[in-house]
C-alpha atoms as a PDB file:
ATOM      1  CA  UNK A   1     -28.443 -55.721  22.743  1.00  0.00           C
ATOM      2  CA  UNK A   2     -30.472 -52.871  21.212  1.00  0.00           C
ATOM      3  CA  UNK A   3     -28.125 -50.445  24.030  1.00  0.00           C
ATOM      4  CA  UNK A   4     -24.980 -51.522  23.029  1.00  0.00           C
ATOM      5  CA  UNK A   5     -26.004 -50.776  19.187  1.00  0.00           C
ATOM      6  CA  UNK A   6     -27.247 -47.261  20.268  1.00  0.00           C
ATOM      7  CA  UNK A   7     -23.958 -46.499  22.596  1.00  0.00           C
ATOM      8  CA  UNK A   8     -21.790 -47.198  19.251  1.00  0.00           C
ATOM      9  CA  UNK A   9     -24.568 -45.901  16.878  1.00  0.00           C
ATOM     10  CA  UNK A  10     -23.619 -42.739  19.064  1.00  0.00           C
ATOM     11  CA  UNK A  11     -19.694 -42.534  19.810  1.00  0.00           C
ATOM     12  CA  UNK A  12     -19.134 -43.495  16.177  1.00  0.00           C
ATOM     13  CA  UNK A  13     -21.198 -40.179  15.566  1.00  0.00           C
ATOM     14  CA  UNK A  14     -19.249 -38.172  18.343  1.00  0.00           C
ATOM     15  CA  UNK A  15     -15.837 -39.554  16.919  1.00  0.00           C
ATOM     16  CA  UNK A  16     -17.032 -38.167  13.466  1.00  0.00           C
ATOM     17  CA  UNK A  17     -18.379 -35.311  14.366  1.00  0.00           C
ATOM     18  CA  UNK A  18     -15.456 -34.425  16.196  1.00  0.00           C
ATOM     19  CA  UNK A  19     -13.370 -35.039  13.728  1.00  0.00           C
ATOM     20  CA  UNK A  20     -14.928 -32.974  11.044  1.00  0.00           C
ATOM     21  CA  UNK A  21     -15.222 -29.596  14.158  1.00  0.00           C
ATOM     22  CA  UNK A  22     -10.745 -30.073  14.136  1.00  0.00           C
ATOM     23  CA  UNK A  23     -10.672 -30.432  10.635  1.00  0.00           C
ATOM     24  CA  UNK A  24     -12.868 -27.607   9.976  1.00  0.00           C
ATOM     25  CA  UNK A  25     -11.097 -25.194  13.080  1.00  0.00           C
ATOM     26  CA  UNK A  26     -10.158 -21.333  11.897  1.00  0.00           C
ATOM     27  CA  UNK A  27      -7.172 -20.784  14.002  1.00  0.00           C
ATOM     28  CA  UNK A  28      -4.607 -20.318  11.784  1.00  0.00           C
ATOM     29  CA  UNK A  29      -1.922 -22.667  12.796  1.00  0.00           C
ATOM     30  CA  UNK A  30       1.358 -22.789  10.944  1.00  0.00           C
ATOM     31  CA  UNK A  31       4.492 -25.086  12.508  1.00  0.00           C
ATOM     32  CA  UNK A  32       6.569 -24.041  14.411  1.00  0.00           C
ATOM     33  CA  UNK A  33      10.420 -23.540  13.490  1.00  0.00           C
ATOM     34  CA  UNK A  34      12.458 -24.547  17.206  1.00  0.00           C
ATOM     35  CA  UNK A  35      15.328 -23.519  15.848  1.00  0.00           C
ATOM     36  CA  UNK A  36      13.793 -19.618  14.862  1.00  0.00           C
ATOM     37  CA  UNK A  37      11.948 -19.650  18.198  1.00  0.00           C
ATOM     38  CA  UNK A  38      14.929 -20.237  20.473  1.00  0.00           C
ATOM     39  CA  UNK A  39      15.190 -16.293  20.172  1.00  0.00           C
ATOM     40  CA  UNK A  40      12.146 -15.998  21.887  1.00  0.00           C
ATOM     41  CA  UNK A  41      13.025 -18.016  25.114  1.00  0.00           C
ATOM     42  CA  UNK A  42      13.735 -16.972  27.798  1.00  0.00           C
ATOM     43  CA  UNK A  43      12.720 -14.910  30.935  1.00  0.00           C
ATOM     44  CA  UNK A  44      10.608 -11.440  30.478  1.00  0.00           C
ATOM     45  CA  UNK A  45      10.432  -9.190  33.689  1.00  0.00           C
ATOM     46  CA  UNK A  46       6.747  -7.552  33.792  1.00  0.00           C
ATOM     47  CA  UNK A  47       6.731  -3.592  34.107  1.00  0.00           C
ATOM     48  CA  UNK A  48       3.153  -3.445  35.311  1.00  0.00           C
ATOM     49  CA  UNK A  49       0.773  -6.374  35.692  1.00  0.00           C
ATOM     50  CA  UNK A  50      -0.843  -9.491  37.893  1.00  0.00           C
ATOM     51  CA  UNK A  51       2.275 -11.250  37.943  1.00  0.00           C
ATOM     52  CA  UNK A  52       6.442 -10.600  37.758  1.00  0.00           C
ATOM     53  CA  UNK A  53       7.712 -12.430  35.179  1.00  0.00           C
ATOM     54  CA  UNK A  54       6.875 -14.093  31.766  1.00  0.00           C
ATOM     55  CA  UNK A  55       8.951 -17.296  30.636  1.00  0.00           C
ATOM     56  CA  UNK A  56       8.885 -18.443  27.493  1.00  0.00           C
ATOM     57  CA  UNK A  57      10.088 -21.863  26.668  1.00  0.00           C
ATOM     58  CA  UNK A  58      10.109 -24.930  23.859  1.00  0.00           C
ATOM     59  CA  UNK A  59       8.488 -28.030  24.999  1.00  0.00           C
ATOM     60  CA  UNK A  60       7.972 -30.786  22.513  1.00  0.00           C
ATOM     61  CA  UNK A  61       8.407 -28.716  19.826  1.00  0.00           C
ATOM     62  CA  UNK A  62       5.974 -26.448  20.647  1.00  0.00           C
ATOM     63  CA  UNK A  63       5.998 -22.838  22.400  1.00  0.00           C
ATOM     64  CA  UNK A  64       4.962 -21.993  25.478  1.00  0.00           C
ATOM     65  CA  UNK A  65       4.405 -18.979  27.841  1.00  0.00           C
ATOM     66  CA  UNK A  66       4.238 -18.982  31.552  1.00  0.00           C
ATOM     67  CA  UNK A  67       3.059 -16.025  33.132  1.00  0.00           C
ATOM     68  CA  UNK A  68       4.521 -16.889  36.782  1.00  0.00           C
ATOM     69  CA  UNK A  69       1.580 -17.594  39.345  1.00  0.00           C
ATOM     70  CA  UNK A  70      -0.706 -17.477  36.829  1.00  0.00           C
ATOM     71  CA  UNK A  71      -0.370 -20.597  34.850  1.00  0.00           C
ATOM     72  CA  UNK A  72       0.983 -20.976  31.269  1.00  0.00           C
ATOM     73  CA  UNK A  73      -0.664 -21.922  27.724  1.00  0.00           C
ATOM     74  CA  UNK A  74       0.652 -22.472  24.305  1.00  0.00           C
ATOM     75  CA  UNK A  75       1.742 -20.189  22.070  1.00  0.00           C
ATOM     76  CA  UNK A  76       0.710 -20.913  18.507  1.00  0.00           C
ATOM     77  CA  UNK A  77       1.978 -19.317  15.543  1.00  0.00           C
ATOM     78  CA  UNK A  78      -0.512 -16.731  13.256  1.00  0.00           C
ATOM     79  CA  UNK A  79       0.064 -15.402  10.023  1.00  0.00           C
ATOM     80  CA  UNK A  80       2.446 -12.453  11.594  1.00  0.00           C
ATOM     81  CA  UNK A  81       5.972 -13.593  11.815  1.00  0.00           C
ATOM     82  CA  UNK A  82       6.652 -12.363  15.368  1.00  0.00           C
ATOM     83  CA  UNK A  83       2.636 -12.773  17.209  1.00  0.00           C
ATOM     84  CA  UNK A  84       1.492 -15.605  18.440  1.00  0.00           C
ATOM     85  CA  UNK A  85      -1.904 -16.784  19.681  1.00  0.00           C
ATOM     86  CA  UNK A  86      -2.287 -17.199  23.425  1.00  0.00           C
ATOM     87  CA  UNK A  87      -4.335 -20.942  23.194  1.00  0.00           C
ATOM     88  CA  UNK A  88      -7.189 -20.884  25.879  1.00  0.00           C
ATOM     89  CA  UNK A  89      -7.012 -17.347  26.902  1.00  0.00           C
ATOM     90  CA  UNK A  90      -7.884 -15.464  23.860  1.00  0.00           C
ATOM     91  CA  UNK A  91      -5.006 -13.221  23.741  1.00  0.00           C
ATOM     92  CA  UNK A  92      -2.114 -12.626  21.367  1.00  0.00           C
ATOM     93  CA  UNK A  93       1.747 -12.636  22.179  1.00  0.00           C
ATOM     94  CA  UNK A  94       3.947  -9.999  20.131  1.00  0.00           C
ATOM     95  CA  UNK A  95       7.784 -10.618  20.607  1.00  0.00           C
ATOM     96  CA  UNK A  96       9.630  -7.185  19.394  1.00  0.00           C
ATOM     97  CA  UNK A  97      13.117  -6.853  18.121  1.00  0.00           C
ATOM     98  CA  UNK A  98      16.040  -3.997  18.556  1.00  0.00           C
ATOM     99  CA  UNK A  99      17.687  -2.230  15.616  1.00  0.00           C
ATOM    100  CA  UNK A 100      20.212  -5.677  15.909  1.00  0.00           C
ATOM    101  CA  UNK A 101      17.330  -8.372  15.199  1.00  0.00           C
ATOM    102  CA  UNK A 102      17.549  -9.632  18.699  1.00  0.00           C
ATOM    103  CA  UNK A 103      14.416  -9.886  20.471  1.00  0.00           C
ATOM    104  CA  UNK A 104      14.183  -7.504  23.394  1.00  0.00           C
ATOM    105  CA  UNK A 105      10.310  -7.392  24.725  1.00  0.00           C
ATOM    106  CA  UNK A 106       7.233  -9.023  24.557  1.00  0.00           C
ATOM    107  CA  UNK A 107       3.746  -7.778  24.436  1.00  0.00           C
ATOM    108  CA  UNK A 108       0.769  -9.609  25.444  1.00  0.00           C
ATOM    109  CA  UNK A 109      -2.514  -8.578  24.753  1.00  0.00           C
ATOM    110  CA  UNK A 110      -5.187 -10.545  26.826  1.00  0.00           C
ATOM    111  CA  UNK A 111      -8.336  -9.587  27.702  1.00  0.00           C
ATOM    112  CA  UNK A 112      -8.800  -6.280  26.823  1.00  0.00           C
ATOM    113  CA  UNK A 113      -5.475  -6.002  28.921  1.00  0.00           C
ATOM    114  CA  UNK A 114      -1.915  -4.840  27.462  1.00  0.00           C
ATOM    115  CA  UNK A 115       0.958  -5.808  29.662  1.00  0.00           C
ATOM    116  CA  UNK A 116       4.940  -5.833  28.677  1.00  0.00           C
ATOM    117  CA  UNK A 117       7.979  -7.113  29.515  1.00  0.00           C
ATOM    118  CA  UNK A 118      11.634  -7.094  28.700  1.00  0.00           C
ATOM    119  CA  UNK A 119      13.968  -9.858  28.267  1.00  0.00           C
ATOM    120  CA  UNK A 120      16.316 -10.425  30.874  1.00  0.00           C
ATOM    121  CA  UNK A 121      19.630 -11.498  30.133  1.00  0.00           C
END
């Protein structure tokens, strides 16, 4: 009897304590408009990197990037407008607009790394 106090003596403690580490996370992490992020879907051909291609897409509301062959992570929204957070990989995505307000390339910064793309039609 005294175990089964002590296990949930203990994951009321974990369920608390992790609790209080989300509530008390510093990534800044604003929603997500779908309907303002549609301009950044889509395919992005690689000019020099590890992989070909970035894809950007809009699953369950949220945004995500796929670096082809590589595996993909969400992107999460920071205080900048157009940069996003690379969750899991420590890296930022910058999406860059044309003269016309359309969204033409995307930078990712990742691991000391730089690597661009530009949106394919």
């Amino acid at each position: 009897m005294k175990k089964i106090a002590l296990f949930v003596i203990l994951g009321i403690f974990a369920c608390s304590f992790e609790t209080v580490a989300q509530s008390t996370s510093t990534t800044p992490v604003a929603a997500i408009d779908t309907v303002a992020a549609k301009a950044y879907v889509g395919k992005y051909k690689v000019k020099e990197g590890p992989f070909e291609e970035l894809i950007v897409s809009i699953q369950n509301g949220k945004l995500f990037g796929e670096a082809v062959g590589q595996g993909s992570a969400e992107l999460a929204p920071t205080k900048e407008v157009e940069i996003f957070e690379v969750l899991g990989y420590g890296g930022t995505v910058e999406f860059i607009r044309n003269e016309n307000k359309n969204v033409v390339k995307v930078k990712l910064s990742i691991q000391g790394n730089i690597i661009e793309a530009e949106k394919q039609p």
